[in-house]
N, C-alpha and C. Protein backbone atom coordinates (compact mmCIF):
# COMPACT_ATOMS: atom_id res chain seq x y z
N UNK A 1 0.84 -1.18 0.00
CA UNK A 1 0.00 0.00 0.00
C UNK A 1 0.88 1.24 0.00
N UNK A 2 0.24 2.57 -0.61
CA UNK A 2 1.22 3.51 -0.66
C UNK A 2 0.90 4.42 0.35
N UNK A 3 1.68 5.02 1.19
CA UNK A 3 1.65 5.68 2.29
C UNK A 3 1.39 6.28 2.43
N UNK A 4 0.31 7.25 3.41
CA UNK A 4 -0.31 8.40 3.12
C UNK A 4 -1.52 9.04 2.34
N UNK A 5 -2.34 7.38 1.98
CA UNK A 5 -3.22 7.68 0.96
C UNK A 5 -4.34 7.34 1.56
N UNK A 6 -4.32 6.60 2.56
CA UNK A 6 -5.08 5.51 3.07
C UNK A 6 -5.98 6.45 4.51
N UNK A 7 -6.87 6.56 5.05
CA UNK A 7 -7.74 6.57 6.32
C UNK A 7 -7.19 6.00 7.34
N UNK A 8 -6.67 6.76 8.74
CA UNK A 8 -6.74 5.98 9.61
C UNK A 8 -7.54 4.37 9.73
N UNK A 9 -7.17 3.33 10.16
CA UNK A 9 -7.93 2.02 10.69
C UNK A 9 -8.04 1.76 12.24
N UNK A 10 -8.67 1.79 12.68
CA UNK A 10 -8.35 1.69 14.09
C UNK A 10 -9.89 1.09 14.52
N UNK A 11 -9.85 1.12 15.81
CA UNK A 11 -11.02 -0.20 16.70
C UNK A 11 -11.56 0.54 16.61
N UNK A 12 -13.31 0.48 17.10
CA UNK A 12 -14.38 1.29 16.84
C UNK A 12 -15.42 0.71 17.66
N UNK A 13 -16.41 1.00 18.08
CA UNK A 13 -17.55 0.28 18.90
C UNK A 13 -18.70 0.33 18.51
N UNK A 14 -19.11 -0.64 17.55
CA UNK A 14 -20.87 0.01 16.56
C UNK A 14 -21.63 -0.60 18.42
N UNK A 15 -22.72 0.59 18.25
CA UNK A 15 -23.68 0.12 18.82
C UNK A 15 -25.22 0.26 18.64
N UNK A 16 -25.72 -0.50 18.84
CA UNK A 16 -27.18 -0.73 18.36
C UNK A 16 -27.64 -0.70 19.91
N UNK A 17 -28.40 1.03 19.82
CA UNK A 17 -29.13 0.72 21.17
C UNK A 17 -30.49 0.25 21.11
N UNK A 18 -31.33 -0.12 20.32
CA UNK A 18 -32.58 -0.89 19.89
C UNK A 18 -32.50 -1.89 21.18
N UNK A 19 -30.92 -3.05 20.25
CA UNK A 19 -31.56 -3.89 21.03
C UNK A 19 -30.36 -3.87 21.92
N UNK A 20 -29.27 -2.86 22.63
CA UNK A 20 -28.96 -3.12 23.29
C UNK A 20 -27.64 -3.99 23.62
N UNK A 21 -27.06 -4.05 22.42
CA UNK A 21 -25.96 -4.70 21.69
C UNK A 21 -24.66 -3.91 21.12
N UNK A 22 -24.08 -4.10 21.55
CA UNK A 22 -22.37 -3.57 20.68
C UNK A 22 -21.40 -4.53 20.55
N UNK A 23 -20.52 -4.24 19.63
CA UNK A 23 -19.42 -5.20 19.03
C UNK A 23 -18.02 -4.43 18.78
N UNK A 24 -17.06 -4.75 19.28
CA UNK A 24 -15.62 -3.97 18.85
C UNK A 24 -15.70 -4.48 17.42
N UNK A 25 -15.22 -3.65 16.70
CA UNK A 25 -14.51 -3.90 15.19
C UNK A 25 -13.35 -2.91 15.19
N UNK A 26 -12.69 -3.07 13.66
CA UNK A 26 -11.80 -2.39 13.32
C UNK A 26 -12.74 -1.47 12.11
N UNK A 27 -12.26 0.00 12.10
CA UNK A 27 -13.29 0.41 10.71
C UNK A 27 -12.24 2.18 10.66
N UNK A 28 -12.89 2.62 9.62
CA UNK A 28 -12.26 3.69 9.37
C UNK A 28 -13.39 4.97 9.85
N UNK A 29 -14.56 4.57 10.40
CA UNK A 29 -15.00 5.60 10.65
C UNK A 29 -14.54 6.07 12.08
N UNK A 30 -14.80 7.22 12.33
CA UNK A 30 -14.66 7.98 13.80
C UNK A 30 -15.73 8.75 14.63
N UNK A 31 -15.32 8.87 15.59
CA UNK A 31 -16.92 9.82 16.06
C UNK A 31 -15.54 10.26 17.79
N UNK A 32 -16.36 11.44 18.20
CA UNK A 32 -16.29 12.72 19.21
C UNK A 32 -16.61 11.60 20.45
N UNK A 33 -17.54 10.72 20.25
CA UNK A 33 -18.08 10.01 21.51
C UNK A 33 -17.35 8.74 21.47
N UNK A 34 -17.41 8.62 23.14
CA UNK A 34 -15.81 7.51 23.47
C UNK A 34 -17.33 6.23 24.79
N UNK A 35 -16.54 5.54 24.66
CA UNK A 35 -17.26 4.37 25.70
C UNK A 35 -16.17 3.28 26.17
N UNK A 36 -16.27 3.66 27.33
CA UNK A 36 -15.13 2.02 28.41
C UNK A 36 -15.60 0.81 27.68
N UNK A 37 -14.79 0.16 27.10
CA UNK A 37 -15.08 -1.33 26.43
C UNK A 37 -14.65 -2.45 27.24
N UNK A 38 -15.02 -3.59 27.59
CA UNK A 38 -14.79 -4.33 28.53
C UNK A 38 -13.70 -4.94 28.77
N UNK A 39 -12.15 -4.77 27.93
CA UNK A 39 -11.02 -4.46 28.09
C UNK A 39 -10.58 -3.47 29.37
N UNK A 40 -11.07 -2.67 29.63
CA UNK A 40 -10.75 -1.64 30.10
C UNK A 40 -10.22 -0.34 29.36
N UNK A 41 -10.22 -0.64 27.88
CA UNK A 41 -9.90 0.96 27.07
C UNK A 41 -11.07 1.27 27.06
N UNK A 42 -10.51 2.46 26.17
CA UNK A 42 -11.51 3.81 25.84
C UNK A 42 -11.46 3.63 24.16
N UNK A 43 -12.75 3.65 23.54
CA UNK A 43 -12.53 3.28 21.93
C UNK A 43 -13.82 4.08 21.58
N UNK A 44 -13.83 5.01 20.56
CA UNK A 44 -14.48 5.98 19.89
C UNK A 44 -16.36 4.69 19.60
N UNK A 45 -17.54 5.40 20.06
CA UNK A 45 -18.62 4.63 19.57
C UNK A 45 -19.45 5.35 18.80
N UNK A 46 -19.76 4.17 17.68
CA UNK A 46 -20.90 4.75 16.74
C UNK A 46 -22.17 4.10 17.03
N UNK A 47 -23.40 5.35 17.30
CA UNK A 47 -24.42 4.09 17.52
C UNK A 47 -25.25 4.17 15.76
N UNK A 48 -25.59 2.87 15.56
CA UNK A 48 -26.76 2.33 14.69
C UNK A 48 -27.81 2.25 14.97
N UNK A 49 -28.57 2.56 13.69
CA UNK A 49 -30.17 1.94 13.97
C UNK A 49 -30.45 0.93 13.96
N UNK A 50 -29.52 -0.20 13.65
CA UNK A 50 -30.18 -1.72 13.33
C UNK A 50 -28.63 -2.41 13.18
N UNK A 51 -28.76 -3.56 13.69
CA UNK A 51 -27.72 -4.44 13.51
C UNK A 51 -28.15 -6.09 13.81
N UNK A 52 -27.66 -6.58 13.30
CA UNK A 52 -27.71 -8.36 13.24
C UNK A 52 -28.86 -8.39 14.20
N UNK A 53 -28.77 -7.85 15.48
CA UNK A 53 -29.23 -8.31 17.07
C UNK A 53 -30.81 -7.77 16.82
N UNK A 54 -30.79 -6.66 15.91
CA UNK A 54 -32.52 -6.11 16.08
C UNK A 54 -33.09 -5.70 14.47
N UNK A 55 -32.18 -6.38 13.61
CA UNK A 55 -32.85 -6.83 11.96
C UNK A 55 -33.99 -8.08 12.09
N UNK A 56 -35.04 -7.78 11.41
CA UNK A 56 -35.57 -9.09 11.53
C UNK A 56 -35.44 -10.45 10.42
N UNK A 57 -34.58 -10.17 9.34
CA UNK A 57 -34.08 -11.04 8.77
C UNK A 57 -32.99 -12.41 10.05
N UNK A 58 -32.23 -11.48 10.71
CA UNK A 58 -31.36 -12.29 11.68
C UNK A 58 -32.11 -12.49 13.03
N UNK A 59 -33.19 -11.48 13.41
CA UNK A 59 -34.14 -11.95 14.41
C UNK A 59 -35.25 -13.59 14.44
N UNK A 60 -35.44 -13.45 13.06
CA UNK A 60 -36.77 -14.24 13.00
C UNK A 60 -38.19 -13.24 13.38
N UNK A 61 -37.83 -12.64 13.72
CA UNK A 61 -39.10 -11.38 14.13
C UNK A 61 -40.02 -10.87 13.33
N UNK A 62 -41.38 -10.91 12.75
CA UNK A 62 -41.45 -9.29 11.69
C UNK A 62 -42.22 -8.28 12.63
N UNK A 63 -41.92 -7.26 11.69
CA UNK A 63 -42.28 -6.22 12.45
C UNK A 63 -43.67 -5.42 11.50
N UNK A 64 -44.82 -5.25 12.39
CA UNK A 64 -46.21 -4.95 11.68
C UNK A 64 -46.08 -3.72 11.02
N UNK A 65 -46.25 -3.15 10.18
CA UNK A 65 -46.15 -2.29 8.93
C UNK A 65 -47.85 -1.51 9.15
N UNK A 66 -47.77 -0.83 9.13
CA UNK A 66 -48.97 -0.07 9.23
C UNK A 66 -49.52 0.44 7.71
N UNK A 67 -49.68 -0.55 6.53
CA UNK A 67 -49.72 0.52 4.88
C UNK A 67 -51.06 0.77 4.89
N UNK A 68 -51.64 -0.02 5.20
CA UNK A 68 -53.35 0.94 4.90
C UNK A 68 -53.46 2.20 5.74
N UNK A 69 -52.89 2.92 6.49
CA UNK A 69 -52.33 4.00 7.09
C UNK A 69 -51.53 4.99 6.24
N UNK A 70 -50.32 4.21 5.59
CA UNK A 70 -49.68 5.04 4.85
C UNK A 70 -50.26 5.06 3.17
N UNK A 71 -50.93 4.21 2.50
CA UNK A 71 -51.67 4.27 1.55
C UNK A 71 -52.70 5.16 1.94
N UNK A 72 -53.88 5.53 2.72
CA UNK A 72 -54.28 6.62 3.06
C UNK A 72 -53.93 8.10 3.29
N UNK A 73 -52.94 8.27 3.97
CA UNK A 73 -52.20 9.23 4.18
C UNK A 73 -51.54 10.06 2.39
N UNK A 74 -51.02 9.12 1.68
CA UNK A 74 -50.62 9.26 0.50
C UNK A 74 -51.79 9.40 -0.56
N UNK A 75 -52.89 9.09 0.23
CA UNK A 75 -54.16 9.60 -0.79
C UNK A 75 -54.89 10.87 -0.40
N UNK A 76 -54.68 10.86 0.89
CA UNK A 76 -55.01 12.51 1.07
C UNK A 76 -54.49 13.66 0.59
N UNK A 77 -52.49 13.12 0.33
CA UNK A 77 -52.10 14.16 0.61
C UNK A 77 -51.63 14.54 -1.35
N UNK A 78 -51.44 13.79 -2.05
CA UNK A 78 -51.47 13.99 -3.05
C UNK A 78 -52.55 13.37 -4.07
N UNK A 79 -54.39 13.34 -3.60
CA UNK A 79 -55.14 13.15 -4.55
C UNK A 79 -56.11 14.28 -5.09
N UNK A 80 -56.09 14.67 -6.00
CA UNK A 80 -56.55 16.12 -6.74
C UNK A 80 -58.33 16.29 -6.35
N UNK A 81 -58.11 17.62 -5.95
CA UNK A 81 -59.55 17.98 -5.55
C UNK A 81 -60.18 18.15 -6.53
N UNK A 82 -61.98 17.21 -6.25
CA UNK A 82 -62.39 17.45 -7.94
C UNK A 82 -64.13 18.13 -7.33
C-alpha cells in the first residue's frame, strides 16, 4: 500500500441501542463520543439503527407495517380535488 493515501484504521464500537448490543470492530469511521469497552480501554462509539441483534431477517421477528395507514395518508395528501 502507498503511504499516506489511506484513512486511519483503528477499533471502533458500533452500537445498536434498539436492542442493546455492541461489538468492537476495526473500521475507518470515527466519532467525538468515546465508551469504556470491557477491556478496560476507551474506543471511539458509533451508535446504529439496526444491527444483526434487532434486523428481523437475523431476528426471525417481523415487524407490523402499518400501509393501509400510509396508503391513506398518501391519498389525502397527493389526490386532486375534484
Amino acid at each position: 500500500m502507498r503511504p499516506g493515501i489511506h484513512p486511519p484504521y483503528n477499533p471502533v464500537v458500533f452500537r445498536d441501542r434498539a436492542a442493546g448490543f455492541a461489538f468492537l470492530t476495526r473500521s475507518t469511521a470515527t466519532s467525538d463520543t468515546t465508551i469504556e469497552w470491557e477491556d478496560g480501554n476507551t474506543y471511539p462509539v458509533i451508535d446504529v439503527e439496526i444491527s444483526s441483534a434487532s434486523h428481523p431477517f437475523y431476528t426471525g421477528q417481523s415487524r407490523v407495517v402499518d400501509t393501509a395507514g400510509r396508503v391513506e395518508r398518501f391519498k389525502r395528501r397527493y389526490s386532486r380535488p375534484q
